[in-house]
Protein backbone atom coordinates (compact mmCIF):
# COMPACT_ATOMS: atom_id res chain seq x y z
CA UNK A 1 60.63 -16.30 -13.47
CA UNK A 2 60.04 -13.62 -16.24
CA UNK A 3 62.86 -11.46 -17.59
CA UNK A 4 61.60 -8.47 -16.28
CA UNK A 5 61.45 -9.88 -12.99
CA UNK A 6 65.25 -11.38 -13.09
CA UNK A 7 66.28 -7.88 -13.91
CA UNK A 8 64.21 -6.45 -10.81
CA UNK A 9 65.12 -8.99 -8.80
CA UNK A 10 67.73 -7.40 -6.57
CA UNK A 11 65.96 -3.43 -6.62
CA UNK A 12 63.92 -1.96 -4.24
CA UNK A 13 60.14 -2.15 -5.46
CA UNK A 14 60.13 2.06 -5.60
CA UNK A 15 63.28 1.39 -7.65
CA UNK A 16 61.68 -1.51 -9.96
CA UNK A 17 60.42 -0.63 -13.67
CA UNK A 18 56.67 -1.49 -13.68
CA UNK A 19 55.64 -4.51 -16.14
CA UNK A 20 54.79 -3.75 -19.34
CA UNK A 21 51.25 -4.81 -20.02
CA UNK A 22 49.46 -5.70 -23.71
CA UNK A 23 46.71 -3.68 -25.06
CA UNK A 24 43.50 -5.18 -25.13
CA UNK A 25 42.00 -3.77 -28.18
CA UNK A 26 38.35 -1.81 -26.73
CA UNK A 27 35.23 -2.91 -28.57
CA UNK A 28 33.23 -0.16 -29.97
CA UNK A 29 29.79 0.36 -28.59
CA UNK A 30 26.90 1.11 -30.70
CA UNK A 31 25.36 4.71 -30.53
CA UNK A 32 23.60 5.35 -27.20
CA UNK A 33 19.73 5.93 -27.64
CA UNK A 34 19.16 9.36 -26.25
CA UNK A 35 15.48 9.01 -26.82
CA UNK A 36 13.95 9.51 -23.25
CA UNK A 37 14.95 8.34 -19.87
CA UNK A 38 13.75 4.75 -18.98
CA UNK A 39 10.75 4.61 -17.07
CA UNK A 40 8.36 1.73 -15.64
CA UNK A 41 9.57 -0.78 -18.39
CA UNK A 42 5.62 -1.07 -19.50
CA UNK A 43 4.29 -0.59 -16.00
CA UNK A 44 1.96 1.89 -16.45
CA UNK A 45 1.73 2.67 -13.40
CA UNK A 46 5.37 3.31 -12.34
CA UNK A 47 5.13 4.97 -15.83
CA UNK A 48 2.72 7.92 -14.93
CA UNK A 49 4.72 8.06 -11.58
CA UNK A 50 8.09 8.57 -13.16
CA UNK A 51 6.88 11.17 -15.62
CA UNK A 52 4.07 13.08 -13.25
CA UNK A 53 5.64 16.68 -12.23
CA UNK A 54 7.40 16.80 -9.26
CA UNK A 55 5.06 18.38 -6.99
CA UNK A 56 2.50 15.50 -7.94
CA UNK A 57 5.02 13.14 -7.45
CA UNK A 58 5.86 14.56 -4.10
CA UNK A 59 2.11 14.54 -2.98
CA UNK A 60 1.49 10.73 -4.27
CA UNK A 61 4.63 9.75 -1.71
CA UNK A 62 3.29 11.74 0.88
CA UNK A 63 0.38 9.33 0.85
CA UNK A 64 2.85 6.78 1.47
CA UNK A 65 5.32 8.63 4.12
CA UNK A 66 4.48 11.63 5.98
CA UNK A 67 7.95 13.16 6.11
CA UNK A 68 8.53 15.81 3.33
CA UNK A 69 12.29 15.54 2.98
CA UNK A 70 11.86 12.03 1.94
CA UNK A 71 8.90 12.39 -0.40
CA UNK A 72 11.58 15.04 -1.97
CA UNK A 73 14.22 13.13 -2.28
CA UNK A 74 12.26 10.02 -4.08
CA UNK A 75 11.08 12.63 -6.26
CA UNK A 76 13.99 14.06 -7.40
CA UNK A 77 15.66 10.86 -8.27
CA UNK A 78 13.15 9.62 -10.72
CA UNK A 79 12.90 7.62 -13.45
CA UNK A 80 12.94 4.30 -11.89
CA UNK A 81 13.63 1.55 -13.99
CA UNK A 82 11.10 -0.67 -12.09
CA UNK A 83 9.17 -1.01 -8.90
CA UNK A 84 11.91 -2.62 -7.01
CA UNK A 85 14.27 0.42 -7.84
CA UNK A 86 11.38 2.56 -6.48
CA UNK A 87 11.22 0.33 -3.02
CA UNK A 88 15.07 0.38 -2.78
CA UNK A 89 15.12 3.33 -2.50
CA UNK A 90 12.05 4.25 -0.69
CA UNK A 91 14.03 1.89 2.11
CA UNK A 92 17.38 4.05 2.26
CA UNK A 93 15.60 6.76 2.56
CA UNK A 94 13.44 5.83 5.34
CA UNK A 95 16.85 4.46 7.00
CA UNK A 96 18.04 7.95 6.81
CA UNK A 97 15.24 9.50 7.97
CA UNK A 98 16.35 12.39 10.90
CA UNK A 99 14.35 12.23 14.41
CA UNK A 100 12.69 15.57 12.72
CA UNK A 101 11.38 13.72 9.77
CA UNK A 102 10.35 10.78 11.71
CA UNK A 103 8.50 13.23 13.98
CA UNK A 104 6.91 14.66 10.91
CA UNK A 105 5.92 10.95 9.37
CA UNK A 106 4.56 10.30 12.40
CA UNK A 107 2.35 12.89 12.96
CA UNK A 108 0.95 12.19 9.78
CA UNK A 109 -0.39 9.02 10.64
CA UNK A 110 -3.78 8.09 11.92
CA UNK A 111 -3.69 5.54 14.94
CA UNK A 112 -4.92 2.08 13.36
CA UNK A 113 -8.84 1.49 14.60
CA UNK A 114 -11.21 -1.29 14.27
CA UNK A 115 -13.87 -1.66 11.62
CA UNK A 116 -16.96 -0.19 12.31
CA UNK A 117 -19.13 -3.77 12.94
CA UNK A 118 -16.64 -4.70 16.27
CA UNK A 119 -17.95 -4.45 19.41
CA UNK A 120 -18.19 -1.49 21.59
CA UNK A 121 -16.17 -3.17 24.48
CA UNK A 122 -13.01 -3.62 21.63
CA UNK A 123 -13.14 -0.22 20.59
CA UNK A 124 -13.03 1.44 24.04
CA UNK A 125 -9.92 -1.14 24.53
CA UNK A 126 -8.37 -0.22 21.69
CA UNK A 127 -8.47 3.26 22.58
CA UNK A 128 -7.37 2.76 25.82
CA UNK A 129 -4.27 1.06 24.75
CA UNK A 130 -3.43 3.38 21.93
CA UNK A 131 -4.01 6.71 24.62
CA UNK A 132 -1.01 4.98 26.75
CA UNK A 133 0.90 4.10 24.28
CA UNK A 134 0.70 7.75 23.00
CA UNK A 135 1.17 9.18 26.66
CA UNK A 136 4.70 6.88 27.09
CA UNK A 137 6.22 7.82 23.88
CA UNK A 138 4.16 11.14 22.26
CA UNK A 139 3.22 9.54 18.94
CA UNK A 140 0.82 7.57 17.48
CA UNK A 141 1.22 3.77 17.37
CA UNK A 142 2.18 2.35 13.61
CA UNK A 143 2.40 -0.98 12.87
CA UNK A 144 2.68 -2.63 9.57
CA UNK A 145 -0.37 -5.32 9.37
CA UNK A 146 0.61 -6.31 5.59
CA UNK A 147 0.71 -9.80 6.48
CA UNK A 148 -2.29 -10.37 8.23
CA UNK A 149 -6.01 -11.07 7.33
CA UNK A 150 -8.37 -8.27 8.24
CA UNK A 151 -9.85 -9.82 10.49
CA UNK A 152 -6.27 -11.21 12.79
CA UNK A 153 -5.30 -7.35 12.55
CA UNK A 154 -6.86 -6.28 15.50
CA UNK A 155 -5.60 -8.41 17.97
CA UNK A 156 -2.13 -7.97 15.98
CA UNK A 157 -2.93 -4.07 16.80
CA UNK A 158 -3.41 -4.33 20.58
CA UNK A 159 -1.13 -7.41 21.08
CA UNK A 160 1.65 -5.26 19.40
CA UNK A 161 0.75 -2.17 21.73
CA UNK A 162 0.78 -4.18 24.43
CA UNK A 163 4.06 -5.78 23.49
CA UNK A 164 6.21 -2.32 22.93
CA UNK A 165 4.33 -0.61 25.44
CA UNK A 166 7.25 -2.65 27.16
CA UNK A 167 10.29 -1.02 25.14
CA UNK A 168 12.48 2.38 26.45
CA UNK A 169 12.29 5.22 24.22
CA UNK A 170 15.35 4.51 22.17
CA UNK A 171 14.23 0.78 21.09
CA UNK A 172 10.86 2.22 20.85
CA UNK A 173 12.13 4.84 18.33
CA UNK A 174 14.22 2.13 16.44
CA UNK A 175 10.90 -0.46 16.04
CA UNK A 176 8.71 2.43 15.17
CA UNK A 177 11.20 3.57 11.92
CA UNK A 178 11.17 0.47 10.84
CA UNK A 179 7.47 0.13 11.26
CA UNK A 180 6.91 3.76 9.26
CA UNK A 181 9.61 1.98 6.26
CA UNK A 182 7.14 -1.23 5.39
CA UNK A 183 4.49 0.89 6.07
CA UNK A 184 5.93 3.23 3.36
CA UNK A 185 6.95 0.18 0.97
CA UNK A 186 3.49 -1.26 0.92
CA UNK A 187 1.48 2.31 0.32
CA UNK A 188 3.88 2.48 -2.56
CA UNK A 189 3.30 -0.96 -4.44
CA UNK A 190 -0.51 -0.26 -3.60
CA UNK A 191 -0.39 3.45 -5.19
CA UNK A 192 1.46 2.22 -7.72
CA UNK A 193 -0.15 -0.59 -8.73
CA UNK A 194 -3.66 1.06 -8.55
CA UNK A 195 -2.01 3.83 -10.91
């Protein structure tokens, strides 16, 4: 047992005289750089987003996200040290988007279609089960087909109708968001890449 704590011992703790601690001497830091704000670190790209005025900026993420409030507030909260940065955030703020600015991604969106060259029979299917999926929950369908070849995304398209076509409104609502957010993320790394 310490001193200090012999002579404590028998004291209340509000009564008891606080250890004395050393100093640890503080290391000077060199100078900060304030030369300008970090941007893309060498991705051009991400560069000429970070520095492009605001309403620019705000009209690239729209591309991305229909829902102004969150093309604002990616905006406003550049530079981004890299595209990760840029997708992190991109995510919270599609977490946080409000019913209102969900509403307003949503109606953004154009309900995913077929490519010309399929036949007429898919197309009239298709549009069939995107009319009742937009008559059961008043949007259009979005789905995120990143991870499919072009040509397993249709079936992906009406099997994934067909699938949620099945939900209630609230878990409808919850599957769409998240839908609209990788939706978001990958219009971003292709905008920004293509930059």
């Amino acid at each position: 047992m310490s001193r200090s704590s012999e002579s404590h011992a028998g004291l209340p703790k509000r009564l008891r005289r606080p250890a004395t601690r050393t100093a640890v001497p503080v290391q000077e830091s060199a100078p900060r750089d304030s030369g300008p704000a970090p941007t893309g670190a060498g991705d051009p790209g991400l560069d000429r987003f970070n520095t492009a005025p605001s309403a620019e900026a705000e009209a690239t993420l729209l591309k991305c996200c229909g829902s102004r409030r969150w093309a604002q507030r990616l905006a406003a909260h550049r530079p981004y040290p890299d595209i990760d940065a840029l997708l992190a955030a991109a995510d919270e703020a599609g977490y946080d988007l409000s019913p209102e600015g969900l509403a307003e991604a949503l109606a953004a969106e154009v309900s995913p279609g077929l490519h010309d060259t399929a036949p007429h029979s898919a197309h009239l299917a298709l549009r069939a089960a995107h009319a009742a999926y937009e008559c059961r929950f008043g949007h259009v369908f979005v789905i995120c087909l990143d991870a499919f070849e072009p040509a397993e995304q249709p079936d992906q398209v009406l099997a994934g109708i067909r699938a949620r076509l099945g939900h209630d409104p609230d878990q409808e609502r919850v599957v769409t968001a998240e839908e609209m957010r990788r939706l978001a993320r990958g219009r971003i790394i292709g905008l920004i890449s293509d930059s």
